[in-house]
C-alpha atoms as a PDB file:
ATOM      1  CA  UNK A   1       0.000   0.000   0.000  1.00  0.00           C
ATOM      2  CA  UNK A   2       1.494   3.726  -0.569  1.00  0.00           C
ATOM      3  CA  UNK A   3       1.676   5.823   1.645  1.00  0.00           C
ATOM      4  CA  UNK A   4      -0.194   8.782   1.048  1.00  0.00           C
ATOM      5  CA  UNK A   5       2.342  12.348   0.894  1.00  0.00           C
ATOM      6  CA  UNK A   6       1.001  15.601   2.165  1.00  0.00           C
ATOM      7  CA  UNK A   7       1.630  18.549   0.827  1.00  0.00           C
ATOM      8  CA  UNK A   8       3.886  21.428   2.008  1.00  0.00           C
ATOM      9  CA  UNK A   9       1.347  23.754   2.824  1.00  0.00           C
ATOM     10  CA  UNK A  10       1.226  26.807  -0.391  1.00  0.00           C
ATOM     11  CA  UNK A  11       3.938  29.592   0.204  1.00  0.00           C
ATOM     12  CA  UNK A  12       0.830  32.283  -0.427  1.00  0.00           C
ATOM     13  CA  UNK A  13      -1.305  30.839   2.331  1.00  0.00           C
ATOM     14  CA  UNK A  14       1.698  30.223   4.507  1.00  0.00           C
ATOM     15  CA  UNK A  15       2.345  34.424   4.373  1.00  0.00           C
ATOM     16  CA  UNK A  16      -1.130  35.288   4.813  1.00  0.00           C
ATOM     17  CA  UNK A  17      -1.820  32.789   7.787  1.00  0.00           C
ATOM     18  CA  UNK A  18       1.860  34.062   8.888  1.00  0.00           C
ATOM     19  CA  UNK A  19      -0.199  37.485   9.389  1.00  0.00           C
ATOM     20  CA  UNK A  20      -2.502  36.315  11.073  1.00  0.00           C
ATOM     21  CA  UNK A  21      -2.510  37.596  15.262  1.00  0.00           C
ATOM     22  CA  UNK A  22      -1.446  34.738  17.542  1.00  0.00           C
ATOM     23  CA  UNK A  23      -4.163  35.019  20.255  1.00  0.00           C
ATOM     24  CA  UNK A  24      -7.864  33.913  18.079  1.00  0.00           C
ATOM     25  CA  UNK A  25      -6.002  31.297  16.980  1.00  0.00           C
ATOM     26  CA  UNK A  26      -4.372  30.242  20.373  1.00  0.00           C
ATOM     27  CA  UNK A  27      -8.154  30.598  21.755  1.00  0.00           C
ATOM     28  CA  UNK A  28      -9.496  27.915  18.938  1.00  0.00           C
ATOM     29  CA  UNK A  29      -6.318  25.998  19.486  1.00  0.00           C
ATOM     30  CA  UNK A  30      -6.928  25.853  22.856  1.00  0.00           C
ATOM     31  CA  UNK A  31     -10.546  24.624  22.786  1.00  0.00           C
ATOM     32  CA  UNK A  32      -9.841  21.755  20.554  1.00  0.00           C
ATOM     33  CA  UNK A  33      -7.165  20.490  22.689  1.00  0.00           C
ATOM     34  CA  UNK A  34      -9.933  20.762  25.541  1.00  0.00           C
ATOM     35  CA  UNK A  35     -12.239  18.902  23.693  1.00  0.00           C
ATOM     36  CA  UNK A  36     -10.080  16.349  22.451  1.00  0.00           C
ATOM     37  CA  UNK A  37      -7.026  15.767  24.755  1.00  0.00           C
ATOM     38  CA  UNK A  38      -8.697  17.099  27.898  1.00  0.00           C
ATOM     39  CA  UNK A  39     -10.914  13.908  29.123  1.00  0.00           C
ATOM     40  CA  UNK A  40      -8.036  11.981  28.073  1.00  0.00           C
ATOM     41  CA  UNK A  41      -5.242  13.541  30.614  1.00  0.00           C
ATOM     42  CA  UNK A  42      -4.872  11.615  33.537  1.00  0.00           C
ATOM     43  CA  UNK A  43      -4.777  13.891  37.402  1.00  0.00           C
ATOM     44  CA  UNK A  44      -0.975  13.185  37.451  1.00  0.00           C
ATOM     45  CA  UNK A  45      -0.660  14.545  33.729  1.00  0.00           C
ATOM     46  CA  UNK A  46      -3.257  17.881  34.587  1.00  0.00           C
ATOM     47  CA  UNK A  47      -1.139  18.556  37.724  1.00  0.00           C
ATOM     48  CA  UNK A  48       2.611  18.122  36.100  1.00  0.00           C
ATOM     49  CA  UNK A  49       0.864  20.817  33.446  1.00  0.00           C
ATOM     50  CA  UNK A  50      -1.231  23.398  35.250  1.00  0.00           C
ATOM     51  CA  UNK A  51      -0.248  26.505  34.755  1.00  0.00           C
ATOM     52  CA  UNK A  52       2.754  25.643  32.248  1.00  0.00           C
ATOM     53  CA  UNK A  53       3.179  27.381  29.264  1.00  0.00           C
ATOM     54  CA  UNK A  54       3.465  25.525  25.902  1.00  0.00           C
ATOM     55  CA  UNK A  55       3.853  27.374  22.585  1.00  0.00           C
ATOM     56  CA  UNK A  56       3.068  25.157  18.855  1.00  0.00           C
ATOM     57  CA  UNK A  57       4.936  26.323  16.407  1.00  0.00           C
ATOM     58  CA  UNK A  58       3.711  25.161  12.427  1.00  0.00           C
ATOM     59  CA  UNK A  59       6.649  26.608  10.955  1.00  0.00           C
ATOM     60  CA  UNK A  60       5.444  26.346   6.958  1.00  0.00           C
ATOM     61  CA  UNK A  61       2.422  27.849   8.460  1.00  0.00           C
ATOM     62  CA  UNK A  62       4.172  30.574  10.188  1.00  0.00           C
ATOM     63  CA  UNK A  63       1.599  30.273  12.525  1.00  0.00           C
ATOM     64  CA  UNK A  64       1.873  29.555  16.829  1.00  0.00           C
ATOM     65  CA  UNK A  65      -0.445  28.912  19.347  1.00  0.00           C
ATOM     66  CA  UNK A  66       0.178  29.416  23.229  1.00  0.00           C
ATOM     67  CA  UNK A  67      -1.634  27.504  25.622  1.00  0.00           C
ATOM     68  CA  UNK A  68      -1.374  26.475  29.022  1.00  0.00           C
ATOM     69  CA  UNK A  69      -3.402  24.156  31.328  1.00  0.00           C
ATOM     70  CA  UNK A  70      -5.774  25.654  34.162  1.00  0.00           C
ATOM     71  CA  UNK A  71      -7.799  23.732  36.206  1.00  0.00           C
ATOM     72  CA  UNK A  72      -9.659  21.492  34.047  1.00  0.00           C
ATOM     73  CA  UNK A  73      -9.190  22.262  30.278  1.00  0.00           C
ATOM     74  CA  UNK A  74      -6.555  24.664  27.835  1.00  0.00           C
ATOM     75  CA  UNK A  75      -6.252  28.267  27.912  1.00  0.00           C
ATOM     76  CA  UNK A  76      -4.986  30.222  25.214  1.00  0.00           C
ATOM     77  CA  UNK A  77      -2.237  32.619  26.246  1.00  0.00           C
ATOM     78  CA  UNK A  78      -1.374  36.093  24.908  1.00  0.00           C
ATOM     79  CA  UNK A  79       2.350  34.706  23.681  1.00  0.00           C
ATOM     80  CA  UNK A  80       3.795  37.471  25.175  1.00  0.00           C
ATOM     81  CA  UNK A  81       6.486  35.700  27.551  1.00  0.00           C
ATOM     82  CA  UNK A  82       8.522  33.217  27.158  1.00  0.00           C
ATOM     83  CA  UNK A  83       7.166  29.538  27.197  1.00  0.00           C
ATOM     84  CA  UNK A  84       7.994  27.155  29.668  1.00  0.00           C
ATOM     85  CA  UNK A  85       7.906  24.448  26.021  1.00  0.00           C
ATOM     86  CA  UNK A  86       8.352  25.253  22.728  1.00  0.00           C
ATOM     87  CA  UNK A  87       7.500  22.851  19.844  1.00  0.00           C
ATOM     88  CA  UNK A  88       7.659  23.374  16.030  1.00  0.00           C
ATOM     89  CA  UNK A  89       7.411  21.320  13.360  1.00  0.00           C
ATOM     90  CA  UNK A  90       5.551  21.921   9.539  1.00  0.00           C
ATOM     91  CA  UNK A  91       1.868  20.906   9.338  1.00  0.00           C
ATOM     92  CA  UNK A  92       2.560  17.827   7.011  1.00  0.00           C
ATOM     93  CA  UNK A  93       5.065  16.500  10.317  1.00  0.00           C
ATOM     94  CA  UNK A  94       2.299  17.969  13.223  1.00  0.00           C
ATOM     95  CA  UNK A  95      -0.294  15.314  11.075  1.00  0.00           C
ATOM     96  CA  UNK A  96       1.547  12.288  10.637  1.00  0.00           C
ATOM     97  CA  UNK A  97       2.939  12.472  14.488  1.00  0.00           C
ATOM     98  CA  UNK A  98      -0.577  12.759  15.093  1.00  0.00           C
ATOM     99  CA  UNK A  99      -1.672   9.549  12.788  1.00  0.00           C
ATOM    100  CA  UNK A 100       1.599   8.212  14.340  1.00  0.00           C
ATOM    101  CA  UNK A 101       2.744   7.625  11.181  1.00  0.00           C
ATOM    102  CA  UNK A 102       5.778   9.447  11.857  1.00  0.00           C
ATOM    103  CA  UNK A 103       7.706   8.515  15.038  1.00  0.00           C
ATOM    104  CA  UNK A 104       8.415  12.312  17.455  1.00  0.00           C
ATOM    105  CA  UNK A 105      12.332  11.260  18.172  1.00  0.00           C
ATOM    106  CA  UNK A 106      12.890  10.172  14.437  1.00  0.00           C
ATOM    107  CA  UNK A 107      11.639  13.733  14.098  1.00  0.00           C
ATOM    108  CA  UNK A 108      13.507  15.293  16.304  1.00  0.00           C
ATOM    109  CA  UNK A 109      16.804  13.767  15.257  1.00  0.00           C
ATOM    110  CA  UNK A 110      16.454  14.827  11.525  1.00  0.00           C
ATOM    111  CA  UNK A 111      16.065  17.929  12.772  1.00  0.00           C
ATOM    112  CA  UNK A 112      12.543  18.292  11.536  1.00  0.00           C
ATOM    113  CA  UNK A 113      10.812  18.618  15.008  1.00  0.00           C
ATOM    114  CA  UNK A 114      12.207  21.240  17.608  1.00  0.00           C
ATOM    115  CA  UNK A 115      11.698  21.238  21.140  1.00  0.00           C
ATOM    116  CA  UNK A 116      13.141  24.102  23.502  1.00  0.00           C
ATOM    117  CA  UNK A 117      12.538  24.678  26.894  1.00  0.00           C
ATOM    118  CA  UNK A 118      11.776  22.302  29.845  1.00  0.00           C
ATOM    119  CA  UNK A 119      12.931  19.209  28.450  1.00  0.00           C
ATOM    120  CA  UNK A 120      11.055  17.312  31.458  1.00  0.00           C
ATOM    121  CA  UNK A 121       7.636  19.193  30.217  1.00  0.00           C
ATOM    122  CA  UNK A 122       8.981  18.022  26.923  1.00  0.00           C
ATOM    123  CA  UNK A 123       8.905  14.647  27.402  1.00  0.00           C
ATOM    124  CA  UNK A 124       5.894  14.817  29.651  1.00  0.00           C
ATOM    125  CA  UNK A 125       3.951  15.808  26.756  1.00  0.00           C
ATOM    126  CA  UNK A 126       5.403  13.164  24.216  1.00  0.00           C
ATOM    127  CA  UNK A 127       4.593  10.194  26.632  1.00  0.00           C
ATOM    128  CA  UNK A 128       1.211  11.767  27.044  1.00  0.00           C
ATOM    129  CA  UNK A 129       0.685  11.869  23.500  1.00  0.00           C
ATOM    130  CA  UNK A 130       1.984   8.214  23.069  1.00  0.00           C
ATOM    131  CA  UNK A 131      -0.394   6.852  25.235  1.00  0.00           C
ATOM    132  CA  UNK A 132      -3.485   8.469  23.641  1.00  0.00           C
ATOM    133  CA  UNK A 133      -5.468   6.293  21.019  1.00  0.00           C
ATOM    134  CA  UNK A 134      -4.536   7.484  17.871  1.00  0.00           C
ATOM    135  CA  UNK A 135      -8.160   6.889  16.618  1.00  0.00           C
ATOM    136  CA  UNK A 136      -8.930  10.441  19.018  1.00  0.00           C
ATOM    137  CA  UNK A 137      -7.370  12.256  16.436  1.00  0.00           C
ATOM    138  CA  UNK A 138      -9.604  10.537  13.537  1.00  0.00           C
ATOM    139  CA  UNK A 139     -11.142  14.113  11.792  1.00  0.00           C
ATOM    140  CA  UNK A 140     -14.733  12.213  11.108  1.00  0.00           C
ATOM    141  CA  UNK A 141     -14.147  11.603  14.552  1.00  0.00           C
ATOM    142  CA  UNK A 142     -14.228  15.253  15.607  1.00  0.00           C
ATOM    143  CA  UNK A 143     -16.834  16.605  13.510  1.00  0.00           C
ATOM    144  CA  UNK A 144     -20.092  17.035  15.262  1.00  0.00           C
ATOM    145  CA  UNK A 145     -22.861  14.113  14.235  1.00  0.00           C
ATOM    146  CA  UNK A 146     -24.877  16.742  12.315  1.00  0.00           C
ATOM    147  CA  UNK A 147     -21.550  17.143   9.778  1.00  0.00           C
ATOM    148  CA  UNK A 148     -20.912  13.448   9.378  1.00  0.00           C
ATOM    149  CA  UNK A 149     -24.119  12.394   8.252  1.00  0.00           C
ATOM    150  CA  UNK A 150     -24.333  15.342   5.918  1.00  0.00           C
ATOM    151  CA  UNK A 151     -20.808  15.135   4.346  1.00  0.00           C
ATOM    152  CA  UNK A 152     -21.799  11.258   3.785  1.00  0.00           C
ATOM    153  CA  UNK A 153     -25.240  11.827   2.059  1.00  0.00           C
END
């Protein structure tokens, strides 16, 4: 079977989403990972993060998000201090760690995932994400009932 190759994301809509203010986006950013990664965080994983910064960087994209954790689900964060954990990658990289087709340390070690910071946060967060079905990232998954029966009719 092939493996299917994603795209680098378009140099236009890299620059234009590269304009974009950090915040909105950190706030949408923030409520997905609620939704999604929230009920799957363990006490021990919501303690290590509350109240630690993390900053995504999609570096085609040009785009970041800050978030932290507080209390029981993501906040977005103004991005105006330094982050306790700072991860970048390109979009194409961000989706196949997330279909774990790609493997995070492989990543790192080609030098096509950075991670700065708290390296203990750091690798917090990738054993977290390892231990997360990868099927909670599905995008039909996601989409509210309503969408998935209409996008199949």
């Amino acid at each position: 079977m092939k493996a299917h190759v994603y795209p680098i994301l378009p140099k236009p809509l890299a620059r234009a989403l590269g304009h974009l203010p950090r915040f909105p986006g950190s706030l949408l950013f923030a409520a997905g990972l609620s939704r999604v990664l929230g009920p799957q965080l363990p006490g021990d994983v919501r303690a290590a993060l509350e109240g630690r910064s993390i900053s995504i960087g999609v570096t085609d994209a040009g785009v970041r998000f800050d978030v932290s954790w507080r209390g029981s689900r993501f906040v977005a964060l103004s991005g105006s201090g330094k982050a306790d954990l700072s991860i970048g990658a390109s979009a194409r990289d961000f989706l196949l760690l997330a279909q774990r087709r790609e493997d995070p340390d492989t990543l790192f070690f080609s030098r096509r995932l950075t991670m700065e910071g708290d390296t203990e946060l750091g690798l917090l967060v990738k054993n977290t994400i390892d231990a997360i079905d990868v099927a909670l990232f599905d995008p039909e998954r996601l989409l509210p009932a309503r969408w998935r029966r209409a996008a199949s009719n």
